[in-house]
Protein backbone atom coordinates (compact mmCIF):
# COMPACT_ATOMS: atom_id res chain seq x y z
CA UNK A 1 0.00 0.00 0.00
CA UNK A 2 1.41 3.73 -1.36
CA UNK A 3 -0.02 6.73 0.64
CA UNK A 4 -1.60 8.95 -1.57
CA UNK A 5 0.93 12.33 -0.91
CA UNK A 6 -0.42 15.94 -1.92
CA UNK A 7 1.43 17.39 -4.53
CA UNK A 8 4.99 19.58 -4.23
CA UNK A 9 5.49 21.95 -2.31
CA UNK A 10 2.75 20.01 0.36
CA UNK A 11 4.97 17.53 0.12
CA UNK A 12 8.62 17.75 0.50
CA UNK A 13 10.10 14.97 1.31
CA UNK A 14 13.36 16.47 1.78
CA UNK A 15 11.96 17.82 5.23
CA UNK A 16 12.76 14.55 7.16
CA UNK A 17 16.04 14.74 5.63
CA UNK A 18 17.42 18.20 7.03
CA UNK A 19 18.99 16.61 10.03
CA UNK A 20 20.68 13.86 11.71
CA UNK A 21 18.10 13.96 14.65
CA UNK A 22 14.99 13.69 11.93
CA UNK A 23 17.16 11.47 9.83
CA UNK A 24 17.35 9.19 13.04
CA UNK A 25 13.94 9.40 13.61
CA UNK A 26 12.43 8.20 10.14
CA UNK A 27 14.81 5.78 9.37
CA UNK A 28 13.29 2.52 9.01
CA UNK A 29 15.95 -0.40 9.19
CA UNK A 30 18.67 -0.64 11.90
CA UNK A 31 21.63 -2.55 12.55
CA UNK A 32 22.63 -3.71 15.95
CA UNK A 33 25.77 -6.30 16.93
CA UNK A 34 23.13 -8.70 17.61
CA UNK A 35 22.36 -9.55 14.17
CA UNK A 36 25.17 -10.76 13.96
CA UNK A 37 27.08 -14.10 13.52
CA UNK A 38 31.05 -14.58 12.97
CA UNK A 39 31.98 -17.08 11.15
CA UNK A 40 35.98 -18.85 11.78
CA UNK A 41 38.00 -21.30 10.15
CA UNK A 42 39.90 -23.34 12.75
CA UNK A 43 42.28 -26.19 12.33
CA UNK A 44 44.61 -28.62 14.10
CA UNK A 45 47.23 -28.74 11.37
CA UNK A 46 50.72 -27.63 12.20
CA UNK A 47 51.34 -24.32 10.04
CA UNK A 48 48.08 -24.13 8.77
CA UNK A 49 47.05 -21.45 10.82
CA UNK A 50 47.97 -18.49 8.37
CA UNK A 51 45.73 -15.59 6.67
CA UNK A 52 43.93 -16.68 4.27
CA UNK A 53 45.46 -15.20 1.12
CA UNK A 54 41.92 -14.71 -0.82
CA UNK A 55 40.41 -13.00 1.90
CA UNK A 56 42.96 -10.59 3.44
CA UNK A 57 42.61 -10.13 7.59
CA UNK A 58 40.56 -13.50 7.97
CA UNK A 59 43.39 -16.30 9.57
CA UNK A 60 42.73 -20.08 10.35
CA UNK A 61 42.66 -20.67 13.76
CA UNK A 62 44.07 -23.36 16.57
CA UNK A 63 42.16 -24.59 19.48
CA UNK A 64 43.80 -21.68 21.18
CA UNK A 65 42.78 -18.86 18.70
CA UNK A 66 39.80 -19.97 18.54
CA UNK A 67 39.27 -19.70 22.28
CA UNK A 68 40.38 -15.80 22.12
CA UNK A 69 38.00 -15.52 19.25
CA UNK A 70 34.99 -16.83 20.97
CA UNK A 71 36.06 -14.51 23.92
CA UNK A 72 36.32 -11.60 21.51
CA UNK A 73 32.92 -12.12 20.49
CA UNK A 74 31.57 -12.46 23.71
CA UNK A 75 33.02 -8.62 24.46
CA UNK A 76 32.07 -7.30 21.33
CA UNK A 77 28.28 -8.40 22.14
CA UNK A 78 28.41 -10.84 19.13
CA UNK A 79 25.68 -13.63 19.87
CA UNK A 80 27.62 -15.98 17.85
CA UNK A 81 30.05 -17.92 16.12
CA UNK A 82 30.28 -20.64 13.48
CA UNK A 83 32.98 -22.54 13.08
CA UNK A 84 34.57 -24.48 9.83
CA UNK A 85 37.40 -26.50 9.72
CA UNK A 86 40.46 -27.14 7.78
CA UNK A 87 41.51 -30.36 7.81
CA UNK A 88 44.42 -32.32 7.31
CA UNK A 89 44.21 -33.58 3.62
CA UNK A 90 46.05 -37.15 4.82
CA UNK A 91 42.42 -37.63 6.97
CA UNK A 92 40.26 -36.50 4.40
CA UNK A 93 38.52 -40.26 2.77
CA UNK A 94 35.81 -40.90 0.26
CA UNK A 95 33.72 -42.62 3.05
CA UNK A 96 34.36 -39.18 5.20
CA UNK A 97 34.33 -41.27 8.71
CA UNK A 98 35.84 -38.13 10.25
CA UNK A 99 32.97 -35.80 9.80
CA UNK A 100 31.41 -37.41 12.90
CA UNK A 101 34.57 -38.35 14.76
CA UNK A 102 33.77 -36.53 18.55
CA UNK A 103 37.75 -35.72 18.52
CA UNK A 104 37.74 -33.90 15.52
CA UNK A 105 38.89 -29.98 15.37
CA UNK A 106 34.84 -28.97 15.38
CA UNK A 107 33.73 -31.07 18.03
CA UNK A 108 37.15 -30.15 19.85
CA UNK A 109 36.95 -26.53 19.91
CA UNK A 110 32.83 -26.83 20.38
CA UNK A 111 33.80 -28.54 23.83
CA UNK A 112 36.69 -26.25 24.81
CA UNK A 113 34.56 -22.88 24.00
CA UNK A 114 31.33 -24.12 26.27
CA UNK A 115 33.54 -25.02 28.98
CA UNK A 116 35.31 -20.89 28.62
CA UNK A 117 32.48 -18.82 27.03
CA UNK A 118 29.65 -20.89 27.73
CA UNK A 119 27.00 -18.06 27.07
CA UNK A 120 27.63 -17.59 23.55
CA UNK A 121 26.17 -19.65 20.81
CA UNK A 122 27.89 -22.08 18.84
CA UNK A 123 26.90 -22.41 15.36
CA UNK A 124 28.36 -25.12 13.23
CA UNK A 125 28.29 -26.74 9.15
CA UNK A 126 27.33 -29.90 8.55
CA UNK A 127 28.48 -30.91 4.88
CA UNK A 128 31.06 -33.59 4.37
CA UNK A 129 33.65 -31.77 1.80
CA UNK A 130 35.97 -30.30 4.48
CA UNK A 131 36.34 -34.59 5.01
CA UNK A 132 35.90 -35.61 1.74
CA UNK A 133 38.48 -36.79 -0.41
CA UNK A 134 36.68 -35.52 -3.48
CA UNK A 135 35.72 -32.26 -2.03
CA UNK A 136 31.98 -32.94 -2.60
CA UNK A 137 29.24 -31.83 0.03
CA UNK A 138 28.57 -36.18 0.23
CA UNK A 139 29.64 -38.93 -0.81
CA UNK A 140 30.53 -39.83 -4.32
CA UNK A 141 29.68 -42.83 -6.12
CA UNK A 142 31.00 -43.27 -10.43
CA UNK A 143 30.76 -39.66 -10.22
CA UNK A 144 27.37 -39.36 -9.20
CA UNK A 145 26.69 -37.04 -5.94
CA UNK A 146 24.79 -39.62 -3.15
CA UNK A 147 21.77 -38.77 -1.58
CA UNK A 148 20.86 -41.19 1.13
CA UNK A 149 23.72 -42.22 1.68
CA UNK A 150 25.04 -38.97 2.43
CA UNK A 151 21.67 -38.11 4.44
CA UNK A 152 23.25 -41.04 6.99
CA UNK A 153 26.54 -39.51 7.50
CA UNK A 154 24.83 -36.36 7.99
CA UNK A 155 22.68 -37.32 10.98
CA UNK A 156 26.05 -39.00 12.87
CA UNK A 157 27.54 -35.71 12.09
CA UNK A 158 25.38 -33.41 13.20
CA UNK A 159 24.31 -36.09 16.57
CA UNK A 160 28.10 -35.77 17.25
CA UNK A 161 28.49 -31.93 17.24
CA UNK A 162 25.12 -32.01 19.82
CA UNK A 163 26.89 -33.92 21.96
CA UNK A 164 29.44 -31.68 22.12
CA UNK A 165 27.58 -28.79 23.14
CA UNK A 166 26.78 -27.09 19.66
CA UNK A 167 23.54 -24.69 19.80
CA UNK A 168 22.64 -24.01 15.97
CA UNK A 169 23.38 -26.77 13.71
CA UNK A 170 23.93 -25.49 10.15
CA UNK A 171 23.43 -28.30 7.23
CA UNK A 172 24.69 -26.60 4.30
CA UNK A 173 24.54 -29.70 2.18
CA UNK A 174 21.74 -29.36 -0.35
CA UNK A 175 20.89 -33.07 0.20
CA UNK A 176 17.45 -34.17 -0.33
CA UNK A 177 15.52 -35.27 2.92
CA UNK A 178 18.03 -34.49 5.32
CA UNK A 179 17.06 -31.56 8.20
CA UNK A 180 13.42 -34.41 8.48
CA UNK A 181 16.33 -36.83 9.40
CA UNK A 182 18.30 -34.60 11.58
CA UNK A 183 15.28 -33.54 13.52
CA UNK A 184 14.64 -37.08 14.15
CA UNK A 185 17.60 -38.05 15.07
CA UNK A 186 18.02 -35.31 17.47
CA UNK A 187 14.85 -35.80 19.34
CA UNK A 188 15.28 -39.32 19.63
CA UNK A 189 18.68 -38.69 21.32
CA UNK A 190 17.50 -36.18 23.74
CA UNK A 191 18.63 -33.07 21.96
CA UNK A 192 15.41 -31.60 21.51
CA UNK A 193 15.88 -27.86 22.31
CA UNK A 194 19.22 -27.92 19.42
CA UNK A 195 18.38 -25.50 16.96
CA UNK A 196 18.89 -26.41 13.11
CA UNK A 197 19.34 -23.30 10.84
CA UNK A 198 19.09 -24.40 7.35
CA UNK A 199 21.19 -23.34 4.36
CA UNK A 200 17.49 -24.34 2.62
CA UNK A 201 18.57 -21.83 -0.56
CA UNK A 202 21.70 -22.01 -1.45
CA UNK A 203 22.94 -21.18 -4.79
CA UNK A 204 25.68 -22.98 -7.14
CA UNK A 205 27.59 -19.81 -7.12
CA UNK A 206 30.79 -18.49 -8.27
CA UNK A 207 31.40 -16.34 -5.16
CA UNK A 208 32.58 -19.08 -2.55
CA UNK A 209 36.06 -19.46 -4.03
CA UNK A 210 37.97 -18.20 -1.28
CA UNK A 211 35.80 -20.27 0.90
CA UNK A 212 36.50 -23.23 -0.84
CA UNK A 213 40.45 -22.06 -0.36
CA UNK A 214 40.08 -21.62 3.52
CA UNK A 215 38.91 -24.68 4.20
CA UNK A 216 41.12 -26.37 1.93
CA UNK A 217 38.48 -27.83 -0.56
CA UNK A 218 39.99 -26.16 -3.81
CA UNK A 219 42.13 -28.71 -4.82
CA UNK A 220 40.32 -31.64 -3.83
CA UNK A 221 37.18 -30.88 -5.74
CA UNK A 222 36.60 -32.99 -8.71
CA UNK A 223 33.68 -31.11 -10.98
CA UNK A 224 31.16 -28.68 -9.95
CA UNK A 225 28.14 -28.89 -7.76
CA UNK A 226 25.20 -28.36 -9.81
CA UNK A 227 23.04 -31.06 -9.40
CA UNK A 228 22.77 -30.51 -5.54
CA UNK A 229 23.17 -25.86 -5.11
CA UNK A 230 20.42 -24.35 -6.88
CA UNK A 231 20.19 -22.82 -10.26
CA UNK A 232 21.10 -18.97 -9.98
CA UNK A 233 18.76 -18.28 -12.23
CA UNK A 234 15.86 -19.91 -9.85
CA UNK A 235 13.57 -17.99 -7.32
CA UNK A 236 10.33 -19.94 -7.08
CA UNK A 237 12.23 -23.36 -6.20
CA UNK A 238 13.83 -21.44 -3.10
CA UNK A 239 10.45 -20.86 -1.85
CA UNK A 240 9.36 -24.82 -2.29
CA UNK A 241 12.69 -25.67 -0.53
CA UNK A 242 12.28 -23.41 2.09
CA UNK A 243 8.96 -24.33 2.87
CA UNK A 244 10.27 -28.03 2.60
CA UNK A 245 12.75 -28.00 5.21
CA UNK A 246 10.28 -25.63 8.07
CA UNK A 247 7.79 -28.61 7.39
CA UNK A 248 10.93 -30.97 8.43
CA UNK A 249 11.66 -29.29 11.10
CA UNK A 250 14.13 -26.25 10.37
CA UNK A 251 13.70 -23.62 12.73
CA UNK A 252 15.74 -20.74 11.10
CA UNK A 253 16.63 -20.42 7.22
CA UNK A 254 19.28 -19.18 5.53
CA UNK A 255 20.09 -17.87 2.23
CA UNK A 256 23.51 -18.12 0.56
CA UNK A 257 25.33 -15.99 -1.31
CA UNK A 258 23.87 -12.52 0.29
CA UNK A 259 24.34 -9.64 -1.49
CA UNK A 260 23.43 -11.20 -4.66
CA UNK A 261 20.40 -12.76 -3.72
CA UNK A 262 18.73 -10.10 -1.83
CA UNK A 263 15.58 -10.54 -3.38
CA UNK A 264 15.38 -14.04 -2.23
CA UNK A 265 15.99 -12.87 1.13
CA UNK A 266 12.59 -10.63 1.15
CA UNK A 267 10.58 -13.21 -0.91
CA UNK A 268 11.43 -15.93 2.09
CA UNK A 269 10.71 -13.52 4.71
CA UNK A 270 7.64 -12.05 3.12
CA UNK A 271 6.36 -15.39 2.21
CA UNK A 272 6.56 -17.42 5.81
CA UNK A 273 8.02 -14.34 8.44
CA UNK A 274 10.37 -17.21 9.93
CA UNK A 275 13.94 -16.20 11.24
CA UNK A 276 15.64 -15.84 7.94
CA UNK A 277 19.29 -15.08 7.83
CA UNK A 278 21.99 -14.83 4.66
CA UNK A 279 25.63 -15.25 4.42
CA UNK A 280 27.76 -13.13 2.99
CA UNK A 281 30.27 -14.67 1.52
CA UNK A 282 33.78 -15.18 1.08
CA UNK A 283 33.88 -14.22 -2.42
CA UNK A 284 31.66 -10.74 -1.55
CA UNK A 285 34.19 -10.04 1.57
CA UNK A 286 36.67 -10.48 -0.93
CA UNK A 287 35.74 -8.12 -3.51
CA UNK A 288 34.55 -5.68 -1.08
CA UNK A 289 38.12 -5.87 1.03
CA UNK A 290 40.12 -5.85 -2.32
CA UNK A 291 38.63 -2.40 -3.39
CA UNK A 292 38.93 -1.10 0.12
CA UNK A 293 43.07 -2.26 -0.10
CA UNK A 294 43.00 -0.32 -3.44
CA UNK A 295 42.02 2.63 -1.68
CA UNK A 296 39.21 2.50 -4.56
CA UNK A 297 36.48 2.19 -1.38
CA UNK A 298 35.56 3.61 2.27
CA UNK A 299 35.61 0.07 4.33
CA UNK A 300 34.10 0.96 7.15
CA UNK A 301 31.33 3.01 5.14
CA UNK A 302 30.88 -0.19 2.70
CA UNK A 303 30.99 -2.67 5.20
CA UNK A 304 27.96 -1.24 7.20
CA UNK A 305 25.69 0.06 4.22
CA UNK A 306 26.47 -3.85 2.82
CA UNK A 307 25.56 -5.35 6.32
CA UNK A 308 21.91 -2.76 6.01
CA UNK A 309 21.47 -3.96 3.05
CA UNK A 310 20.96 -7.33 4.35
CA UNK A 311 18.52 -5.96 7.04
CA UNK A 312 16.15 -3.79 4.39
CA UNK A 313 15.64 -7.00 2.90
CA UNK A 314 13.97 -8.59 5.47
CA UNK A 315 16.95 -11.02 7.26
CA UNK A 316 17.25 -11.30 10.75
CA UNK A 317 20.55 -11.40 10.97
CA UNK A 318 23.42 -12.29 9.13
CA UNK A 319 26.67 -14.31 8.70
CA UNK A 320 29.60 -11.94 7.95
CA UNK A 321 33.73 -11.90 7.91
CA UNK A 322 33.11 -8.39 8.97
CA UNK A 323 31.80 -9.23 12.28
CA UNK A 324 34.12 -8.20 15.03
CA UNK A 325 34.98 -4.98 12.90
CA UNK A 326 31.38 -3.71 12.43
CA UNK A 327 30.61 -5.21 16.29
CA UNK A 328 33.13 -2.55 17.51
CA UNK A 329 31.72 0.20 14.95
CA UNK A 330 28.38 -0.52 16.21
CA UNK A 331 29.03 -0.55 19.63
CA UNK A 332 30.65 2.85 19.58
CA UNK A 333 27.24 4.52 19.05
């Protein structure tokens, strides 16, 4: 609905403009620290924890790192992390046994943070290519992407990061079937207040390349993944899987990419008003960051007018690189 405005000079809607105070006062999105969720990289492999080289100022982190970053986040008023791993490629097996090892790095660091910063959130991926020796979000059979099959491994993985303490599981997998599963699963072990937010539409996009490098997924990847991330050029199937996976038993939804998908963002949120979140991802903090080391943009200015952007559109909240910097930004007034 459009108000009907008298005509100029009635009108001018310049007026609410003149000032910061009035500026304050009519502006209709905000963005608080609490929308917001960091996401890491941490690792247990000797030497591996070094700056990521595609997206300058983000670093893999140790047990210990990861520690001081969940305490960071904690003082900056972050609500909370989520936490990927790099793996050691000598572990990594077509049958991916260590996604749901409890003594892997996630499950490690998942333990040691509750036990030091037990009030903040934990929020973790399930998807089997940081473990997978073909780099593929399951398992791989003659080429051909598994779903079932990979639906198993899933539950184990996600009934193994419950156990150790995780509060938001993430399945970014794509896989037919699976969050149903999961919610099963989980209620059947007694984790029924664990919270799944689903990566229900996300895209086969060109932007998670640096993503791909941090984890350490580049390499190992053996094709594309196509026939499991949506079509870029699809909106109306993002609605059917997001209403799939609330009917299984999501509780949150996400979007992925961000930036680029913005109007999927509002159609999800105008079409079931569930907590819907996006990612922005590495290959957006990338571009963004490489203009801003060119001196070609204002970082701090493009960082928070990318972050609104993300809140005009109807998310919730969002996943972000840019976390801790626009945490201390925001907290400054």
């Amino acid at each position: 609905m459009h108000p009907i405005l008298p005509p100029f000079p009635t009108t001018r809607l310049r007026r609410m403009r003149r000032t910061p105070a009035l500026r304050d006062l009519a502006q209709e999105h905000r963005l608080s620290v609490k929308d917001l969720i960091w996401p890491i990289f941490i690792t247990d492999v000797p030497g591996a924890d070094v700056e990521i080289s595609s997206m300058p100022g983000v670093v893999r982190r140790r047990l210990d790192g990861a520690l001081r970053a969940a305490e960071e986040a904690a003082a900056l008023g972050i609500p909370a992390i989520c936490l990927f791993p790099y793996t050691d490629p000598a572990v990594k097996t077509e049958a991916c046994e260590m996604a749901w090892n409890p003594e892997n790095i996630t499950n490690k660091v998942i333990r040691a943070i509750k036990a030091e910063v037990p009030d903040l959130a934990i929020m973790t991926d399930i998807a089997l290519d940081p473990y997978n020796a073909n780099g593929h979000d399951g398992l791989v059979r003659d080429g051909v992407i598994l779903n079932d099959e990979t639906v198993d491994c899933l539950v184990r993985m996600a009934l193994a990061q419950a156990e150790a303490g995780a509060d938001i599981l993430g399945p970014s997998d794509m896989m037919d079937g699976r969050i149903g599963a999961m919610r099963a699963a989980l209620e059947a072990a007694g984790h029924r207040d664990v919270t799944i937010l689903s990566y229900a539409a996300k895209y086969a996009s060109a932007f998670y390349g640096p993503f791909r490098d941090a984890v350490g997924a580049s390499g190992a990847l053996k094709g594309d993944k196509k026939t499991y991330q949506m079509n870029p050029g699809n909106s109306d199937e993002a609605i059917r899987l997001v209403a799939r996976d609330l009917a299984e038993g999501a509780d949150m939804v996400m979007v992925k990419p961000g930036m680029p998908y913005l109007d999927i963002c509002r159609r999800v949120k105008d079409s079931f008003g569930v907590p819907t979140f996006a990612y922005q991802v590495s290959g957006e903090y990338a571009m963004l960051m490489a203009a801003v080391r060119n001196g070609w943009l204002d970082g701090e200015k493009v960082m928070l007018e990318s972050l609104m952007a993300f809140r005009r559109a109807g998310c919730d909240g969002v996943l972000t690189y840019f976390a801790p910097e626009a945490a201390r930004l925001l907290n400054q007034g």
